[in-house]
N, C-alpha and C. Protein backbone atom coordinates (compact mmCIF):
# COMPACT_ATOMS: atom_id res chain seq x y z
N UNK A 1 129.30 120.77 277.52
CA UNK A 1 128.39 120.83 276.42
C UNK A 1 127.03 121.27 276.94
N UNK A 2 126.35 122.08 276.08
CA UNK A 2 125.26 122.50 276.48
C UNK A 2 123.92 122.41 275.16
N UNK A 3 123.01 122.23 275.79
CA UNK A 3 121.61 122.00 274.63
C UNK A 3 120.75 123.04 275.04
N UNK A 4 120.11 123.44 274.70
CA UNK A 4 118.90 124.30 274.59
C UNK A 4 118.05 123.31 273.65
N UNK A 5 116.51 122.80 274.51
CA UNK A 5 115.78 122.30 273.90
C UNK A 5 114.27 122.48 274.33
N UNK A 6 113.62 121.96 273.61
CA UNK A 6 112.07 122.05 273.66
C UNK A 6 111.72 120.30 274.06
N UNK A 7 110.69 120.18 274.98
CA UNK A 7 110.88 118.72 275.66
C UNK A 7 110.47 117.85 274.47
N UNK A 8 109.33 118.28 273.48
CA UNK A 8 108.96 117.30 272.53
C UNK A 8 109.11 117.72 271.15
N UNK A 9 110.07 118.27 270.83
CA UNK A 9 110.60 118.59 269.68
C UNK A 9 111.77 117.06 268.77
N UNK A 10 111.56 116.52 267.67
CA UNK A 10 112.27 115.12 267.56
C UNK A 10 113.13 115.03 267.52
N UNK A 11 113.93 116.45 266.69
CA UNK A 11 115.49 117.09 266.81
C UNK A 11 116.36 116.99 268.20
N UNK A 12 115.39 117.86 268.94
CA UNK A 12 116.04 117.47 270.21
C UNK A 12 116.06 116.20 270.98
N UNK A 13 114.95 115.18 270.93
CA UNK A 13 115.13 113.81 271.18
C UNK A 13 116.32 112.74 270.37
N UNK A 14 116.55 113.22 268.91
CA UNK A 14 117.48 112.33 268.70
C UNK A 14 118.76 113.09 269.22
N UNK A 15 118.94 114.21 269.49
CA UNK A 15 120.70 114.93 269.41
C UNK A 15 120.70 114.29 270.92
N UNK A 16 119.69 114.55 271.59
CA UNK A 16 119.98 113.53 273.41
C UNK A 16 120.43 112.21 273.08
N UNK A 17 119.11 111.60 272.58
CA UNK A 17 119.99 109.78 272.14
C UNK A 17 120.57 109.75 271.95
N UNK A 18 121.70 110.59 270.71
CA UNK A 18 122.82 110.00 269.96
C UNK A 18 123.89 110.79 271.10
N UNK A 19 123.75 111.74 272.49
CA UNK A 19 124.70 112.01 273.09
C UNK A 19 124.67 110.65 274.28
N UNK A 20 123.45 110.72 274.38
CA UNK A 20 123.45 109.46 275.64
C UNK A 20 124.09 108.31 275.09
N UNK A 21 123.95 107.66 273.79
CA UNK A 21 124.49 106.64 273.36
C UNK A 21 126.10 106.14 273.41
N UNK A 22 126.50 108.20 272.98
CA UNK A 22 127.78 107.93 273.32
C UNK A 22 128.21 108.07 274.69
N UNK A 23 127.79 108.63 275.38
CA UNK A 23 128.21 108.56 276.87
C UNK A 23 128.43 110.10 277.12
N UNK A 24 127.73 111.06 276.68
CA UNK A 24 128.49 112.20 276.97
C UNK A 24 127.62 112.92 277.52
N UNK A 25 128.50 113.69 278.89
CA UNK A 25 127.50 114.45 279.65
C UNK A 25 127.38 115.91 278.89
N UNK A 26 126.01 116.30 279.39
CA UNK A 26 125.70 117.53 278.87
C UNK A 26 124.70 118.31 279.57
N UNK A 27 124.94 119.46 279.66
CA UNK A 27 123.62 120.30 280.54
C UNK A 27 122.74 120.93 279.25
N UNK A 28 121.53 120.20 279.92
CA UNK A 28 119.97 120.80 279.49
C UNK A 28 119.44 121.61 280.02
N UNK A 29 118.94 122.78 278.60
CA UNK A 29 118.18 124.08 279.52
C UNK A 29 116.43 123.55 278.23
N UNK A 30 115.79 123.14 278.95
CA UNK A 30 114.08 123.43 278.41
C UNK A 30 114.05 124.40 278.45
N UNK A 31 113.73 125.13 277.21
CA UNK A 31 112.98 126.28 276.77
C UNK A 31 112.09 126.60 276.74
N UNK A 32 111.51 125.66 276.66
CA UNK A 32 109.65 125.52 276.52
C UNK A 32 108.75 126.95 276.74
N UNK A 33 109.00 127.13 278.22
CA UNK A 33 108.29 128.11 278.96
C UNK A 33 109.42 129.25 279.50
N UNK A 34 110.43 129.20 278.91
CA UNK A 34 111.89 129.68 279.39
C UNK A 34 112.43 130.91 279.11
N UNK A 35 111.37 131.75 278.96
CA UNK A 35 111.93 133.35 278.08
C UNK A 35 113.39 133.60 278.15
N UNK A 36 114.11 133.48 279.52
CA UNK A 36 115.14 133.75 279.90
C UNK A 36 116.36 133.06 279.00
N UNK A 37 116.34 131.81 279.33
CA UNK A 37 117.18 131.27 278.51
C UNK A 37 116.43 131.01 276.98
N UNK A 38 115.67 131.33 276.58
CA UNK A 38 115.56 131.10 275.08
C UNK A 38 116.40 132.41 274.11
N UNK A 39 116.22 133.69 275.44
CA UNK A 39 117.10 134.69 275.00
C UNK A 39 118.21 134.87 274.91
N UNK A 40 118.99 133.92 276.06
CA UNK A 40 120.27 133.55 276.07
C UNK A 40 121.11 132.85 274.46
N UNK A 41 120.10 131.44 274.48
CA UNK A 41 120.37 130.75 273.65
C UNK A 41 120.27 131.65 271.96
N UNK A 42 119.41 132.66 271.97
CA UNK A 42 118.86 133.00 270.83
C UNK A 42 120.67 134.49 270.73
N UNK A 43 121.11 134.55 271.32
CA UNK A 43 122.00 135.50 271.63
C UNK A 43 123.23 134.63 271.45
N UNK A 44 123.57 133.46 272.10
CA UNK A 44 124.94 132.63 271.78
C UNK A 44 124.89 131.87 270.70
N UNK A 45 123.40 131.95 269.58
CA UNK A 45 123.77 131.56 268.40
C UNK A 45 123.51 132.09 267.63
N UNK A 46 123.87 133.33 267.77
CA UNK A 46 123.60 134.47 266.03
C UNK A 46 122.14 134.82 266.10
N UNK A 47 121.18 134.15 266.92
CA UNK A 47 119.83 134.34 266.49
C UNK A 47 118.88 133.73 266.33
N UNK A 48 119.70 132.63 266.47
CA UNK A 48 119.17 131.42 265.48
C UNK A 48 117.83 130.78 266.76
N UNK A 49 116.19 130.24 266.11
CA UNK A 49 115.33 130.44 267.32
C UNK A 49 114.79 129.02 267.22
N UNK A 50 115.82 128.20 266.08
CA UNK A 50 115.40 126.88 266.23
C UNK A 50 116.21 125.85 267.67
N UNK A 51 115.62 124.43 267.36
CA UNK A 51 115.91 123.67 268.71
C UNK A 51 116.13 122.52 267.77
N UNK A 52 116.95 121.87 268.47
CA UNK A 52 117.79 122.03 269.91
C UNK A 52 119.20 123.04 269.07
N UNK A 53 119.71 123.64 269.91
CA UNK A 53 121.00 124.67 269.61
C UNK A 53 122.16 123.88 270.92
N UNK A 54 123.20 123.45 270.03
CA UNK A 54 123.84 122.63 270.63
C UNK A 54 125.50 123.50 270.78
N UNK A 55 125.96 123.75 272.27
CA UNK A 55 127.42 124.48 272.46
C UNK A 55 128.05 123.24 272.87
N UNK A 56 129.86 123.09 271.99
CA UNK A 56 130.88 122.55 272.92
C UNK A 56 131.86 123.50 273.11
N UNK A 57 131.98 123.15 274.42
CA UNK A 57 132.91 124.29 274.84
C UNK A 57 132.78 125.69 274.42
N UNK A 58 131.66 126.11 274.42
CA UNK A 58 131.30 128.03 274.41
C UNK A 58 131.02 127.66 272.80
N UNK A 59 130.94 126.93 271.69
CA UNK A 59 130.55 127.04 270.52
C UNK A 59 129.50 126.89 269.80
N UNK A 60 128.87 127.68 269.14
CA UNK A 60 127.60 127.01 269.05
C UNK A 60 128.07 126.22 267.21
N UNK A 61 127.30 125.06 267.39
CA UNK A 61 127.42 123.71 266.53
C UNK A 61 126.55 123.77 265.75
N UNK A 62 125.20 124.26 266.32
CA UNK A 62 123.97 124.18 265.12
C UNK A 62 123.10 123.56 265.84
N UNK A 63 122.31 122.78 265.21
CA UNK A 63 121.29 121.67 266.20
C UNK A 63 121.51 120.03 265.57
N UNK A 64 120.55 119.56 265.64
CA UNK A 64 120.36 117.75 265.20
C UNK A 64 121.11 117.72 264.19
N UNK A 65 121.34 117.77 262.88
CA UNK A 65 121.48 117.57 261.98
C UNK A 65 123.35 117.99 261.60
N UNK A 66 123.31 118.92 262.04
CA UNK A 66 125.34 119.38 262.34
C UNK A 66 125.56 118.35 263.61
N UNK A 67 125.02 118.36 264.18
CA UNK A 67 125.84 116.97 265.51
C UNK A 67 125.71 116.18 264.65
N UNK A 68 124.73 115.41 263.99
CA UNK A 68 124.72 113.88 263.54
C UNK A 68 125.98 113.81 262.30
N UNK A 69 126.31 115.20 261.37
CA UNK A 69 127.45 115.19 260.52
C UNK A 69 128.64 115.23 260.94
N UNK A 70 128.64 116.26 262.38
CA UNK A 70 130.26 115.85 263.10
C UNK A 70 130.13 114.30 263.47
N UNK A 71 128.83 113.52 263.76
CA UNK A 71 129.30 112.19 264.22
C UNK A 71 130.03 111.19 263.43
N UNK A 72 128.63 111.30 262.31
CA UNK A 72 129.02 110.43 260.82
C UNK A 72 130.67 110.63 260.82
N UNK A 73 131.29 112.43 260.17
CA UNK A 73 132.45 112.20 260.19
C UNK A 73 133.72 111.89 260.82
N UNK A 74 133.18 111.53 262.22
CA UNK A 74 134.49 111.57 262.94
C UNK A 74 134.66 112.42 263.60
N UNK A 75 134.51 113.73 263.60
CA UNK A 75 134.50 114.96 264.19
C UNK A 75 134.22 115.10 265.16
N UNK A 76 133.06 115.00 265.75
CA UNK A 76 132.48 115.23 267.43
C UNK A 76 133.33 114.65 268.01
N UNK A 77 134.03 113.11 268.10
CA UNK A 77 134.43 112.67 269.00
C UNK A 77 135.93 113.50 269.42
N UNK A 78 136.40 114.04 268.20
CA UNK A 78 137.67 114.84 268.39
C UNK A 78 137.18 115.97 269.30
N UNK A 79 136.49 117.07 268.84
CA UNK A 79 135.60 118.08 269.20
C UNK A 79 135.40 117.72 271.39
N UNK A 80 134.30 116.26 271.25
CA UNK A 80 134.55 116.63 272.53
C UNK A 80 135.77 116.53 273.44
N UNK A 81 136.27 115.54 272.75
CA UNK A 81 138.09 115.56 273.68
C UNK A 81 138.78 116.67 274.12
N UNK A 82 138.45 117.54 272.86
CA UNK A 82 139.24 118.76 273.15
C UNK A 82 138.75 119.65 274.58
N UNK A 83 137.44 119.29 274.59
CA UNK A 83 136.11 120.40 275.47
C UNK A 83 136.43 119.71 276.62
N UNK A 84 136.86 118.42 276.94
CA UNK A 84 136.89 117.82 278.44
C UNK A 84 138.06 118.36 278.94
């Protein structure tokens, strides 16, 4: 799993909590100052130039708000099983 985030953005502080909470590892790229990977990230999700932009397994998910609905429903936890 991968995040693309901005260090003080709140989106990206809760999609970390609610991954740390569950226990799940994930690689962080700060964007902040990051041309490189903001272009990356802005390229593996359609475009999209908001934060945090969240991949499992090569997919992009969306940011805060699509993680917290795969959680609510049940979904993520299937989702990451599949990705481990």
């Amino acid at each position: 799993m991968e995040l693309y985030t901005y260090r003080f953005s709140s989106d990206c502080i809760l999609a970390k909590g609610l991954l740390d909470r569950l226990s799940v590892t994930y690689n962080e790229f700060i964007i902040d100052d990051d041309e490189i990977n903001k272009e990356v990230m802005m390229k593996r999700s359609g475009g999209r130039t908001s934060v945090p932009q969240i991949f499992i397994d090569g997919i992009a998910i969306g940011g805060y708000p699509e993680l917290h609905r795969l959680n609510a429903g049940g979904v993520l936890a299937a989702l990451l099983r599949l990705a481990a």
